[in-house]
N, C-alpha and C. Protein backbone atom coordinates (compact mmCIF):
# COMPACT_ATOMS: atom_id res chain seq x y z
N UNK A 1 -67.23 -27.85 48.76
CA UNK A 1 -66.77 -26.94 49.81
C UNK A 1 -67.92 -26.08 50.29
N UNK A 2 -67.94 -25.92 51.65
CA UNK A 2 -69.01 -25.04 52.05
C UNK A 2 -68.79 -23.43 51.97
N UNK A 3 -69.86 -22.59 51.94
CA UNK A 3 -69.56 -20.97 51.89
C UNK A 3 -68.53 -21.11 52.75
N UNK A 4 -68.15 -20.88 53.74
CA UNK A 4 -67.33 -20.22 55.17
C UNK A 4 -66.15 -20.67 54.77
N UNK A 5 -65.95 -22.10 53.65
CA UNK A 5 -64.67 -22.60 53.72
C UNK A 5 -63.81 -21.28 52.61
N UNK A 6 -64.87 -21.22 51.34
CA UNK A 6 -64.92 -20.38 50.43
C UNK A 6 -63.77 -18.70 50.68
N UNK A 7 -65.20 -18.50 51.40
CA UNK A 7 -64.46 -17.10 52.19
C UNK A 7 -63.34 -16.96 52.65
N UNK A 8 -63.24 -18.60 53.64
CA UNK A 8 -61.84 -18.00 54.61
C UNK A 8 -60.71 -18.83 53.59
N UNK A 9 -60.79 -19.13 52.26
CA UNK A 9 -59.73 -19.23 51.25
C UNK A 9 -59.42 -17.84 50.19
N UNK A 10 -60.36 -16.95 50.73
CA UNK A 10 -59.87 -16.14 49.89
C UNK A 10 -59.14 -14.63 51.21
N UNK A 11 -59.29 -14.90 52.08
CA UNK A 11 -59.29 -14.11 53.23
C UNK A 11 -57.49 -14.14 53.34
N UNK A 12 -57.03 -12.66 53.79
CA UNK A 12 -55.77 -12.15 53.60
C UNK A 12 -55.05 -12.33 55.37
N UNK A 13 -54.03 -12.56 55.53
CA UNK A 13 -54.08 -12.77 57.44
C UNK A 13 -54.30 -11.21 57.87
N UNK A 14 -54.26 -10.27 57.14
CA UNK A 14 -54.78 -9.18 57.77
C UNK A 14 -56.19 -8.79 58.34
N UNK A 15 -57.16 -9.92 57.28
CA UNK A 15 -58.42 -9.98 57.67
C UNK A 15 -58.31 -10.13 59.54
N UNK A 16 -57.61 -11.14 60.17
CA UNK A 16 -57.68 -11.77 61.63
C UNK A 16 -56.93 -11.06 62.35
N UNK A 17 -56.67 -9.34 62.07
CA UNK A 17 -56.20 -8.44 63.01
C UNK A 17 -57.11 -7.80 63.41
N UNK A 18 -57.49 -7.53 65.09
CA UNK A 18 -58.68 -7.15 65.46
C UNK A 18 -58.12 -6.35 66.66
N UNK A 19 -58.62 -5.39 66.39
CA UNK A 19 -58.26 -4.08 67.33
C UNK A 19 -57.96 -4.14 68.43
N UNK A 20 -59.28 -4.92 69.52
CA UNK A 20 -58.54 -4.67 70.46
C UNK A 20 -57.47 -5.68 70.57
N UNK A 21 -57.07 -6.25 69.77
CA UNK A 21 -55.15 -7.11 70.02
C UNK A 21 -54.29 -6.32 69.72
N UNK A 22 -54.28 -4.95 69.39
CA UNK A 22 -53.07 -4.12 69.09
C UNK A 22 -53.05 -3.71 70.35
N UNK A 23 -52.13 -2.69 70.59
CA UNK A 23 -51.31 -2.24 71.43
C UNK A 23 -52.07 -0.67 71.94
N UNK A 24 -51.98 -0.04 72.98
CA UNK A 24 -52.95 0.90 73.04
C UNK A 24 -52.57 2.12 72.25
N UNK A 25 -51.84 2.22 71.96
CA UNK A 25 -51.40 3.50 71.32
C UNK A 25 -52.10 3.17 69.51
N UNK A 26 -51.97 1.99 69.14
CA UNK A 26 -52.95 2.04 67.69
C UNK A 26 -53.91 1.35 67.95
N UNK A 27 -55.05 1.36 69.39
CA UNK A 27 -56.43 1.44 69.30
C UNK A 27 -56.62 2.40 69.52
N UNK A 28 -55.65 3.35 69.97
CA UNK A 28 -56.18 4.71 69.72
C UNK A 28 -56.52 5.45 68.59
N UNK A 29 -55.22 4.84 67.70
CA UNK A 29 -55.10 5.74 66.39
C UNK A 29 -56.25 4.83 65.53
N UNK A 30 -56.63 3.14 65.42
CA UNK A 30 -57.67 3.05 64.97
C UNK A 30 -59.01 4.09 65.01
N UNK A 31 -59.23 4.09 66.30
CA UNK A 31 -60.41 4.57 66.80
C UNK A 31 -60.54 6.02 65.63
N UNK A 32 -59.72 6.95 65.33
CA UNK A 32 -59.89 8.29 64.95
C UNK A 32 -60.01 7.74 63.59
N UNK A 33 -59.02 7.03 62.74
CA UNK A 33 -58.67 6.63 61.38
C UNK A 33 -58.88 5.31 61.30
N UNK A 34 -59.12 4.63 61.77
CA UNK A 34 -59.79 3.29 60.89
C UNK A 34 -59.19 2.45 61.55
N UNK A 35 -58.81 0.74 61.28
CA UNK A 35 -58.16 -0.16 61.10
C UNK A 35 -57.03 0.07 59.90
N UNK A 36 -58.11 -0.43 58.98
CA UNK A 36 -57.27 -0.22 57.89
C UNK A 36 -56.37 0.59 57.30
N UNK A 37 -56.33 1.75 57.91
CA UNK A 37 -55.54 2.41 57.96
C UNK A 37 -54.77 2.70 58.74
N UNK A 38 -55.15 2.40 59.72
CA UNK A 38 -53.93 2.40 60.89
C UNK A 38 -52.94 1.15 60.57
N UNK A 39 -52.92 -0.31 59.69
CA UNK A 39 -52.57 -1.13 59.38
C UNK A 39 -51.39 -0.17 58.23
N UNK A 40 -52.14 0.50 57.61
CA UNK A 40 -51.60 1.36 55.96
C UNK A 40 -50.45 2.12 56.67
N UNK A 41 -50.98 2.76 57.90
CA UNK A 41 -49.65 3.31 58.69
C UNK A 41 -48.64 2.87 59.13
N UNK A 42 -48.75 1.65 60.17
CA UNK A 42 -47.73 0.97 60.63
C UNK A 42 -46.74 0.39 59.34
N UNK A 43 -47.45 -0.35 58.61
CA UNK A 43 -46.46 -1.03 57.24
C UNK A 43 -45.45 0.14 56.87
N UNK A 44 -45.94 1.37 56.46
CA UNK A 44 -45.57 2.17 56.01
C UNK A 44 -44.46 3.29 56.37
N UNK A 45 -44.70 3.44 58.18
CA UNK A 45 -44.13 4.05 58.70
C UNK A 45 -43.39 3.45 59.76
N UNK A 46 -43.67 2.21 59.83
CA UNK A 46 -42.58 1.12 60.70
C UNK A 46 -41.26 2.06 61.18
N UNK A 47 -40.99 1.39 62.58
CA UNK A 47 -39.84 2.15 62.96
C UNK A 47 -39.58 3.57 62.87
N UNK A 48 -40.46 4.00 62.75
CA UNK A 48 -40.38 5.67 62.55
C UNK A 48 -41.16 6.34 63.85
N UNK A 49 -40.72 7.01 64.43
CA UNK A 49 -40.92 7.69 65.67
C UNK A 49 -41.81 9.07 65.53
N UNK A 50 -42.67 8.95 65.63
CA UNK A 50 -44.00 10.33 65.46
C UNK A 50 -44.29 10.74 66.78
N UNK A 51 -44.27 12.19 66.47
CA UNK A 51 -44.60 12.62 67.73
C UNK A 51 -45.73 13.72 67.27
N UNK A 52 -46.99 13.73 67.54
CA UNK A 52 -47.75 14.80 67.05
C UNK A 52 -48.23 15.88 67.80
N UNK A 53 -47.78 17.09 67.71
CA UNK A 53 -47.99 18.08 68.19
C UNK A 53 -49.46 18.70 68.01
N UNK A 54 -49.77 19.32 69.57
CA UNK A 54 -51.38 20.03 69.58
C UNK A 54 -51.76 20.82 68.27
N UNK A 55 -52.78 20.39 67.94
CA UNK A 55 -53.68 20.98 66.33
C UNK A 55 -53.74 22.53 66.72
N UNK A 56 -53.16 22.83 67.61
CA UNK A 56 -53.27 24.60 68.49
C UNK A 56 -51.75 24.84 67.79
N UNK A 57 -51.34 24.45 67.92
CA UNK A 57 -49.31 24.72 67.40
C UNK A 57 -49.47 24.08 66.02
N UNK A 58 -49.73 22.70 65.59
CA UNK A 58 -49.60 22.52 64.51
C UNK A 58 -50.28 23.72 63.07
N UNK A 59 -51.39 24.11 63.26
CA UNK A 59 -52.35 24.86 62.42
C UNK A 59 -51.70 26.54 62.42
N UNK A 60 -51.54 26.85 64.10
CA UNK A 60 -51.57 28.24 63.73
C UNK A 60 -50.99 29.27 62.57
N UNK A 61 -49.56 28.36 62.22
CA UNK A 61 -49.59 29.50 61.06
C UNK A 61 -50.44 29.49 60.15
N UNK A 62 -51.43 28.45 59.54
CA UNK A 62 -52.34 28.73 58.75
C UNK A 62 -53.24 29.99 58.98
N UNK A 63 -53.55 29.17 60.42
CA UNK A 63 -54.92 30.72 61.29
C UNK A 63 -54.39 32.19 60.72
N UNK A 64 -53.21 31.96 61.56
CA UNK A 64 -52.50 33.42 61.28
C UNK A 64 -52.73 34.22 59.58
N UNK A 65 -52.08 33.44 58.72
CA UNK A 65 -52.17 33.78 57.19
C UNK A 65 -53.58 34.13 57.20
N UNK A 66 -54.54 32.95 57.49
CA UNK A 66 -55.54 33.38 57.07
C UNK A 66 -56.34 34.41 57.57
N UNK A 67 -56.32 35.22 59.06
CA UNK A 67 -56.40 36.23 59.74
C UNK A 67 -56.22 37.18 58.72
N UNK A 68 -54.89 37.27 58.86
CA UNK A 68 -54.32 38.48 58.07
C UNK A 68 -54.53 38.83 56.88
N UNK A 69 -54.92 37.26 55.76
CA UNK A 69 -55.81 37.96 54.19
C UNK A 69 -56.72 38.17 54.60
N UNK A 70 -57.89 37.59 55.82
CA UNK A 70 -59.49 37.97 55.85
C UNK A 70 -59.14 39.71 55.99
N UNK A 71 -58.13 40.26 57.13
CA UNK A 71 -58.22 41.20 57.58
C UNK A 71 -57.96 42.46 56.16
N UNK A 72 -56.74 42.06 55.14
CA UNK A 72 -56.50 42.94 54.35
C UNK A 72 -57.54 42.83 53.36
N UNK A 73 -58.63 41.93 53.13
CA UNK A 73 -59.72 42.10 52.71
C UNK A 73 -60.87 42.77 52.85
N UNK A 74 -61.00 42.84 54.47
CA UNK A 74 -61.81 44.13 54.75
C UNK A 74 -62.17 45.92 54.28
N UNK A 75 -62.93 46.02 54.17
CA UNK A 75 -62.89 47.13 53.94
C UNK A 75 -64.85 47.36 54.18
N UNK A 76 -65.52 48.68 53.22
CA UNK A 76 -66.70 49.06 54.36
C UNK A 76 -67.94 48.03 53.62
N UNK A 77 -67.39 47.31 52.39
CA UNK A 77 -68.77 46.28 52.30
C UNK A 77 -68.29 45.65 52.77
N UNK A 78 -67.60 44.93 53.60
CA UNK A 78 -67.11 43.72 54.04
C UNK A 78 -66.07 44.06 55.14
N UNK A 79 -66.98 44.67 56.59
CA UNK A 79 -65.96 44.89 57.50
C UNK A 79 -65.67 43.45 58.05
N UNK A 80 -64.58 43.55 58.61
CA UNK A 80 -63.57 42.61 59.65
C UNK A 80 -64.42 42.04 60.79
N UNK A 81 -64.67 41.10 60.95
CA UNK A 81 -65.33 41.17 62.52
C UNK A 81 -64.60 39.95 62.97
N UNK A 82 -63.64 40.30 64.39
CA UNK A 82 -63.28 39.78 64.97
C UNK A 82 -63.64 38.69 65.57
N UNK A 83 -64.98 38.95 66.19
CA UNK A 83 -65.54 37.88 67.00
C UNK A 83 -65.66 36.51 66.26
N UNK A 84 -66.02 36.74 64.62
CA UNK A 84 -67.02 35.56 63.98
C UNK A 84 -64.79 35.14 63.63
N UNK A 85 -63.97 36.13 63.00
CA UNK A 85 -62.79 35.21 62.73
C UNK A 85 -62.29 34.63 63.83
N UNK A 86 -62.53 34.95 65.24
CA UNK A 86 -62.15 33.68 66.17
C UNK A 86 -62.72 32.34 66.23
N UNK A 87 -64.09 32.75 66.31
CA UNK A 87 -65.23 30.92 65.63
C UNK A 87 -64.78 30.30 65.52
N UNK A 88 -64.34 31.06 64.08
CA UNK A 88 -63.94 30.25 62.95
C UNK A 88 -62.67 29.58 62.97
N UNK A 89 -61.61 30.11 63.16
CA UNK A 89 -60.65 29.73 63.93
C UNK A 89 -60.23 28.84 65.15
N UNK A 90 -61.06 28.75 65.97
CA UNK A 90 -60.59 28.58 67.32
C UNK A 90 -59.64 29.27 68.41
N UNK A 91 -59.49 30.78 67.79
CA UNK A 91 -58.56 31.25 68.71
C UNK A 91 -59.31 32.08 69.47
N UNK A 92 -58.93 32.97 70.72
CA UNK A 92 -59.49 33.62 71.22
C UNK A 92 -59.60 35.33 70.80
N UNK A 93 -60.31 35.82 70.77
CA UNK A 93 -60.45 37.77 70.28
C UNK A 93 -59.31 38.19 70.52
N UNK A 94 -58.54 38.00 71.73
CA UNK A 94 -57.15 38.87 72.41
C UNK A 94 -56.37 38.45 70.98
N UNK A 95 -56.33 36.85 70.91
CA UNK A 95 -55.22 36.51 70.03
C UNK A 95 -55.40 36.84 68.42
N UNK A 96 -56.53 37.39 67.48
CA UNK A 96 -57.05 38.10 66.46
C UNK A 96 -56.37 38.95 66.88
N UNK A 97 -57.15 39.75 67.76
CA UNK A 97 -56.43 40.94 67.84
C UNK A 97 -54.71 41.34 68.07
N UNK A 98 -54.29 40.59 69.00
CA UNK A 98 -52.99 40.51 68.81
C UNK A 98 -52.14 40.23 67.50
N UNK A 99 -52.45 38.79 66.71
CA UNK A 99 -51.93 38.77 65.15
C UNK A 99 -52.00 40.39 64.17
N UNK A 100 -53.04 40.77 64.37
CA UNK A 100 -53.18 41.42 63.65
C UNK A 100 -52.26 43.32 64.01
N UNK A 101 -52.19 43.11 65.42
CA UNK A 101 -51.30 43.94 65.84
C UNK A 101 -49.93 43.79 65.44
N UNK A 102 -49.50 42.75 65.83
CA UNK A 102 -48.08 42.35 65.57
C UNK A 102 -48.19 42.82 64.25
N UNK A 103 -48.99 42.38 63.37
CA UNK A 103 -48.74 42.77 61.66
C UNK A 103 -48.38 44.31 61.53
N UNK A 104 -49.17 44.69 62.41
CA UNK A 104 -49.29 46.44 61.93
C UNK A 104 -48.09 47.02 62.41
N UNK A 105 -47.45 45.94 63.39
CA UNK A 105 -46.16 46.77 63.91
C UNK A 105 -44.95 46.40 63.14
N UNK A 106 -44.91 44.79 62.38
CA UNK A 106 -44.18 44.90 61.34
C UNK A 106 -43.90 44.96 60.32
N UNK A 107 -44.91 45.68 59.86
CA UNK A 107 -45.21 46.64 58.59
C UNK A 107 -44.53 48.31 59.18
N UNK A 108 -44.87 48.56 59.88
CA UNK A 108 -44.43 49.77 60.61
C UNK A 108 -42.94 49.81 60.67
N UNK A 109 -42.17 48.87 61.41
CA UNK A 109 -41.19 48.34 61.91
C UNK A 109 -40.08 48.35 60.83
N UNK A 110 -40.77 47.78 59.07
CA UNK A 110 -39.96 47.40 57.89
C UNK A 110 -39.96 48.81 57.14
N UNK A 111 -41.12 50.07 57.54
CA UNK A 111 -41.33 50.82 56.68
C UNK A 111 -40.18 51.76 57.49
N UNK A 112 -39.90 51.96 58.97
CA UNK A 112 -38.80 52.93 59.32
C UNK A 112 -37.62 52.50 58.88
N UNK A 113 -37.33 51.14 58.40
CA UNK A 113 -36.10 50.68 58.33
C UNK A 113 -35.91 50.85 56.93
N UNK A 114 -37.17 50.66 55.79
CA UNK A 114 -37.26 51.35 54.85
C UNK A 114 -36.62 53.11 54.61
N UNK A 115 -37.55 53.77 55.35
CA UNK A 115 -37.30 55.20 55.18
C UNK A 115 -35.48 55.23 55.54
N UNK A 116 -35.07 55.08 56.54
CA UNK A 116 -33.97 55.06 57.14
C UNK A 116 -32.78 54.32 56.36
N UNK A 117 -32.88 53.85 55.82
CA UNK A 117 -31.72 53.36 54.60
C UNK A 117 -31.65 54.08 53.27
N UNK A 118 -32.93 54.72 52.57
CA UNK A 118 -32.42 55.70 52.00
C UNK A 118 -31.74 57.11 51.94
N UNK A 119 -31.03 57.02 53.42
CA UNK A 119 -30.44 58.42 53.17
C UNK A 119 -28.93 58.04 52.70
């Protein structure tokens, strides 16, 4: 037997799936994650309907959390700086600054409702 016969006896029919013969929606998802894994997906998630929402909506509550420990971490060796936690983030200064407002107002917000129930 020659090499080539060799090979293509040990070769799986998944070997002879080639990208661009899929469908455009998984040469897309190849393109980011692989073949092979886009193969690992379909088997796996067959018939299942995904819809993936912007990494802007999906993430933010992380951003947010993490805003808000960088921020209660601050103090004067280690001030807050807005500008570098947007960077880092991807959000814009207004929206730092805004999270971090909203916090202060419902902390504020829980502490009158606090005071106000102990009478």
């Amino acid at each position: 037997m020659s090499e080539g016969s060799l090979s293509n006896e040990n070769r799986s029919w998944r070997d002879y799936i080639k990208k661009e013969q899929l469908p455009q929606d998984y040469q897309l998802i190849a393109e980011v994650i692989g073949l092979d894994n886009t193969i690992k997906l379909a088997k796996e998630m067959s018939k299942v309907y995904i819809y993936l929402v912007s990494p802007d909506t999906l993430f933010l509550p992380a951003k947010k959390q993490y805003i808000l420990d960088r921020y209660a971490q601050a103090g004067p060796d280690r001030p807050f700086n807005h500008r570098l936690i947007a960077l880092e983030t991807g959000l814009s200064i207004r929206t730092v600054y805004d999270i971090i407002a909203d916090k202060k107002e419902e902390l504020k917000q829980t502490k009158l409702f606090d005071d106000n129930g102990d009478d």
